[in-house]
C-alpha atoms as a PDB file:
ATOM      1  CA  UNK A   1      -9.224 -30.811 -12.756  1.00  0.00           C
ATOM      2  CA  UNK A   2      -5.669 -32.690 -13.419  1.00  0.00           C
ATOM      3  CA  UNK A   3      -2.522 -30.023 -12.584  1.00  0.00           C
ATOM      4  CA  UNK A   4      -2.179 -29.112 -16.105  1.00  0.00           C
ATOM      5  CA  UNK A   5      -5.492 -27.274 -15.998  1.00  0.00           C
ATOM      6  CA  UNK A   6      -4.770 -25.726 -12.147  1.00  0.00           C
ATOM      7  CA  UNK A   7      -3.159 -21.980 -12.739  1.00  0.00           C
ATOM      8  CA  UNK A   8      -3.651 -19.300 -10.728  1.00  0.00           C
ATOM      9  CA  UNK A   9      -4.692 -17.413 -13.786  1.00  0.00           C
ATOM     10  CA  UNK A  10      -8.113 -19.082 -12.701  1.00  0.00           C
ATOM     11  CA  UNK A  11      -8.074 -16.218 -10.006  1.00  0.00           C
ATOM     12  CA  UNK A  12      -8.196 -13.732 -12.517  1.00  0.00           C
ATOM     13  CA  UNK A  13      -6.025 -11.094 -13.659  1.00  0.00           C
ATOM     14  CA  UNK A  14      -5.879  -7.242 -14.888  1.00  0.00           C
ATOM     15  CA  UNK A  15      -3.568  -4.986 -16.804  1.00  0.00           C
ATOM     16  CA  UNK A  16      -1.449  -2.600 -14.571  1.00  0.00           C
ATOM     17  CA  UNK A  17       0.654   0.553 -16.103  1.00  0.00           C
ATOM     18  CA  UNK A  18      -0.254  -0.840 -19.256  1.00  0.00           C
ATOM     19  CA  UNK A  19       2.370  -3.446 -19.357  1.00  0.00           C
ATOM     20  CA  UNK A  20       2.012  -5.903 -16.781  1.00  0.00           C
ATOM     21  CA  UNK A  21      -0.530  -8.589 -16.546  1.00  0.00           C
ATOM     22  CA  UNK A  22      -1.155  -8.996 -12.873  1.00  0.00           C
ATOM     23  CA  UNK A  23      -2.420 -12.086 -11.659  1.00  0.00           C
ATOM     24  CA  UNK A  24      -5.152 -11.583  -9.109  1.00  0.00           C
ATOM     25  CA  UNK A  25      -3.745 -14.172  -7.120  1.00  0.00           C
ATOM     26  CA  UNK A  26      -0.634 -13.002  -5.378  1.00  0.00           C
ATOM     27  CA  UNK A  27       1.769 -14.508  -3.073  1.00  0.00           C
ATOM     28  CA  UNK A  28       2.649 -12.952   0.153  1.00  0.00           C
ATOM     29  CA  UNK A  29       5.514 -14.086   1.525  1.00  0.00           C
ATOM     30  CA  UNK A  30       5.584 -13.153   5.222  1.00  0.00           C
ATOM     31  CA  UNK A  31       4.042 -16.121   7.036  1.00  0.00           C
ATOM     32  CA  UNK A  32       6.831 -17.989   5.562  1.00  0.00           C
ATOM     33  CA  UNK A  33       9.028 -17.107   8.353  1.00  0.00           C
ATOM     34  CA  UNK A  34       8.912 -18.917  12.009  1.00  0.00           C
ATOM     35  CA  UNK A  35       6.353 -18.037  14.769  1.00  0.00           C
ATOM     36  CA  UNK A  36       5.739 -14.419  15.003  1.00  0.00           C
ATOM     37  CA  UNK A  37       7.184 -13.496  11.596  1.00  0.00           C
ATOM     38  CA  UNK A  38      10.760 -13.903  13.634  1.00  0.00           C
ATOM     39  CA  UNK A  39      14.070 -16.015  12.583  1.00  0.00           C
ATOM     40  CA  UNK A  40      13.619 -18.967   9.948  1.00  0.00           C
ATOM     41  CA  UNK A  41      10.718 -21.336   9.308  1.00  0.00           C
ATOM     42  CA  UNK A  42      10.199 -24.405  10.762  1.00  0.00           C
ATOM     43  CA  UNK A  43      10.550 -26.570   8.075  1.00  0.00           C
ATOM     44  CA  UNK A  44      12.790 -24.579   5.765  1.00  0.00           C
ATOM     45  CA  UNK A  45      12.071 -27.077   2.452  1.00  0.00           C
ATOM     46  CA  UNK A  46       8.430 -26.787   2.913  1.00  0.00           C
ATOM     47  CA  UNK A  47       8.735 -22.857   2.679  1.00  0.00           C
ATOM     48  CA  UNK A  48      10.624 -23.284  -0.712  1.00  0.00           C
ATOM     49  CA  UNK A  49       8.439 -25.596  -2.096  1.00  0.00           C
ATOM     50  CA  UNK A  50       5.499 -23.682  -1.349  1.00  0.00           C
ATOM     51  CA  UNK A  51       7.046 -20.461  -3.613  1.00  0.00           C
ATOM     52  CA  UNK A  52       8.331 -23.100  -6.016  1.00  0.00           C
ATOM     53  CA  UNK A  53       4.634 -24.679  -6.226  1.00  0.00           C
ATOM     54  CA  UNK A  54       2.990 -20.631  -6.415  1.00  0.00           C
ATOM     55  CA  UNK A  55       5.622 -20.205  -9.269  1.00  0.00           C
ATOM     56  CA  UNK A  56       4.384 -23.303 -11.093  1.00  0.00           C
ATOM     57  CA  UNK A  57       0.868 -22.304 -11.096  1.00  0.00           C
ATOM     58  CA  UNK A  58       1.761 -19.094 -12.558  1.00  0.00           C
ATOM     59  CA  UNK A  59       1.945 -16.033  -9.738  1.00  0.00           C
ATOM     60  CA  UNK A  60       3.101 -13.782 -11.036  1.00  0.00           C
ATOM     61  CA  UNK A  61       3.332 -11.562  -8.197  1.00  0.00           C
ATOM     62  CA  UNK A  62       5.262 -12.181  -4.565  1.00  0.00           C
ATOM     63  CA  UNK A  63       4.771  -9.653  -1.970  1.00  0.00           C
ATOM     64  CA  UNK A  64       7.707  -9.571   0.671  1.00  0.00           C
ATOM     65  CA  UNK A  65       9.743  -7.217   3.025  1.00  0.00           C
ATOM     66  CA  UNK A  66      13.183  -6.850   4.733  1.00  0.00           C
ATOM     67  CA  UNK A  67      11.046  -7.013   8.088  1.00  0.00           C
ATOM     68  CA  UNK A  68       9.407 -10.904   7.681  1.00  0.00           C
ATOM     69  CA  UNK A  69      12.246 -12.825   9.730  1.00  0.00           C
ATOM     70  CA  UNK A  70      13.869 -10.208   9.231  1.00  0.00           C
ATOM     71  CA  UNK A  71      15.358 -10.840   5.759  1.00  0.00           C
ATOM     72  CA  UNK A  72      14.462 -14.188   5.808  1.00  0.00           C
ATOM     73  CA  UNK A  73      11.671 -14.286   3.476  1.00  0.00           C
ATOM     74  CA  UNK A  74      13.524 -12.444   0.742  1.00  0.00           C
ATOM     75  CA  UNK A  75      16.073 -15.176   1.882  1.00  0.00           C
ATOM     76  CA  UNK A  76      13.869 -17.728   0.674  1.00  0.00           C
ATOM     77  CA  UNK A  77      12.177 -16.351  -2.787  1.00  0.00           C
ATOM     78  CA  UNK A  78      16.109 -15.532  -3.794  1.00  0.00           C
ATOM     79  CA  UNK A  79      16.800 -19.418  -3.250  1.00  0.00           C
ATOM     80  CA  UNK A  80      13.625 -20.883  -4.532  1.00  0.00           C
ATOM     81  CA  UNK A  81      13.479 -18.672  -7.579  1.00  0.00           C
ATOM     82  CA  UNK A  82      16.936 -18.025  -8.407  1.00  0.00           C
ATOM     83  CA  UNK A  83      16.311 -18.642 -11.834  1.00  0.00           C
ATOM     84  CA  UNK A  84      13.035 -15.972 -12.116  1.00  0.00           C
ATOM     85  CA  UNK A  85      11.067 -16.857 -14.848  1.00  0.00           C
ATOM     86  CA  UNK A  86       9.836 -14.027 -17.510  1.00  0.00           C
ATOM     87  CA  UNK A  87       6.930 -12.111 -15.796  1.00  0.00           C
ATOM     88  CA  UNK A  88       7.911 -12.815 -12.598  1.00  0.00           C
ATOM     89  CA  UNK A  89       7.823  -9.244 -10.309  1.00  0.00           C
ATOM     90  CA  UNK A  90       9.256  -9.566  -6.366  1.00  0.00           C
ATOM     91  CA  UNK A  91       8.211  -6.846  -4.686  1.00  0.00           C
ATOM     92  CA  UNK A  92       9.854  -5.674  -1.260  1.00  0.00           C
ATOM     93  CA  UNK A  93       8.734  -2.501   1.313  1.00  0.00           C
ATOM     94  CA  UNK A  94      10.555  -1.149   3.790  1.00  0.00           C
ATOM     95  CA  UNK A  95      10.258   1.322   7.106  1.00  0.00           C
ATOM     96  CA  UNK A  96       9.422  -1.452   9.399  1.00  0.00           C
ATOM     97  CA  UNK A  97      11.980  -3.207  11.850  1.00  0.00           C
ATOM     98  CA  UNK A  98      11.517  -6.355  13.499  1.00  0.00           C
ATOM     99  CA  UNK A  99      13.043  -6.057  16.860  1.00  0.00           C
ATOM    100  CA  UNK A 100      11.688  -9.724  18.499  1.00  0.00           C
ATOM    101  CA  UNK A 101       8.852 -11.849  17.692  1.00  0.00           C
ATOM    102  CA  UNK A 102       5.678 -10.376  17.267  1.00  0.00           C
ATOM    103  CA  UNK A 103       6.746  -6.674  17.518  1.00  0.00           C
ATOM    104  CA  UNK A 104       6.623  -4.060  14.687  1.00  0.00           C
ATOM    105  CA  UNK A 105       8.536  -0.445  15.152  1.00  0.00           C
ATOM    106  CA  UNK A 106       7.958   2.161  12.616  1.00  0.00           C
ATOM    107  CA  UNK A 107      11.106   3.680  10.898  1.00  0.00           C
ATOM    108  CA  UNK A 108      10.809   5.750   7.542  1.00  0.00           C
ATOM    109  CA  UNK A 109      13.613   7.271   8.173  1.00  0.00           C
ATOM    110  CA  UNK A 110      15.126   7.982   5.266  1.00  0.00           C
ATOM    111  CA  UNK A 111      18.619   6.723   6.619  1.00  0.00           C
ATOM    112  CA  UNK A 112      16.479   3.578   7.268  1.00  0.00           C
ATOM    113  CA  UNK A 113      14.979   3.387   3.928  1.00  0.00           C
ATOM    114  CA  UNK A 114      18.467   3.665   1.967  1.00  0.00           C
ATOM    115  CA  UNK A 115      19.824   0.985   3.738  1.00  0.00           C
ATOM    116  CA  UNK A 116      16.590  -1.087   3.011  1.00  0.00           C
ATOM    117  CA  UNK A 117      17.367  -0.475  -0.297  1.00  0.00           C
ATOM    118  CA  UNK A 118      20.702  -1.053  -0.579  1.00  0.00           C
ATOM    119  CA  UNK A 119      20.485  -3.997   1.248  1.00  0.00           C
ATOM    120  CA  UNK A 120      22.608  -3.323   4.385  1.00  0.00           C
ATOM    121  CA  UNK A 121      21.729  -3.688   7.982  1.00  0.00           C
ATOM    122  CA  UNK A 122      21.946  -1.889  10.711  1.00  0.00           C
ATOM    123  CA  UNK A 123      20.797  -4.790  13.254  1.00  0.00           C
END
């Protein structure tokens, strides 16, 4: 198979709300942050090449929230695909915090969630 022929259409895909063609194969950004899901990755160009190269073979889909780094996942798909091509959905959660490596505290809050939204931080 030459990399013409390599998509991740290969994976499959299905219709969702009627007006999206989801890709099976979606990209989940949170092990693109350093050990423990905590601060930046290791080798920051490899982590953007690896959404640049998932973009390339046509996911259509990247999974990500404030809480992977935290923020620095988003971080990273905002700098790799700065230029979103057609089709391409980014998808972000919230009512998690990240207060250290390897630790997850629930907050739903709805204080919480607004500023997850807007984009501000509280930490």
């Amino acid at each position: 198979m030459n990399r013409k022929e390599v998509s991740a259409r290969l994976a499959g895909m299905f219709h969702w709300a009627r007006s999206f063609l989801f890709i099976v194969l979606v990209s989940g950004a949170m092990r693109l942050t350093g050990e423990g899901i905590w601060g930046p990755p290791k080798d920051r160009k490899a982590a953007l090449a690896v959404l640049r190269r998932a973009v390339e073979l046509e996911v259509n889909f990247i999974d990500t929230a404030d809480s992977y780094g935290p923020h620095v996942s988003e971080e990273l798909i905002a700098e790799a695909c700065f230029l979103i091509p057609k089709g391409l959905i980014i998808a972000t959660k919230g009512g998690w915090n990240r207060p250290g490596p390897n630790q997850w505290t629930h907050d739903a809050t709805p204080a919480h969630l607004r500023e997850t939204v807007d984009g501000a931080s509280s930490d």
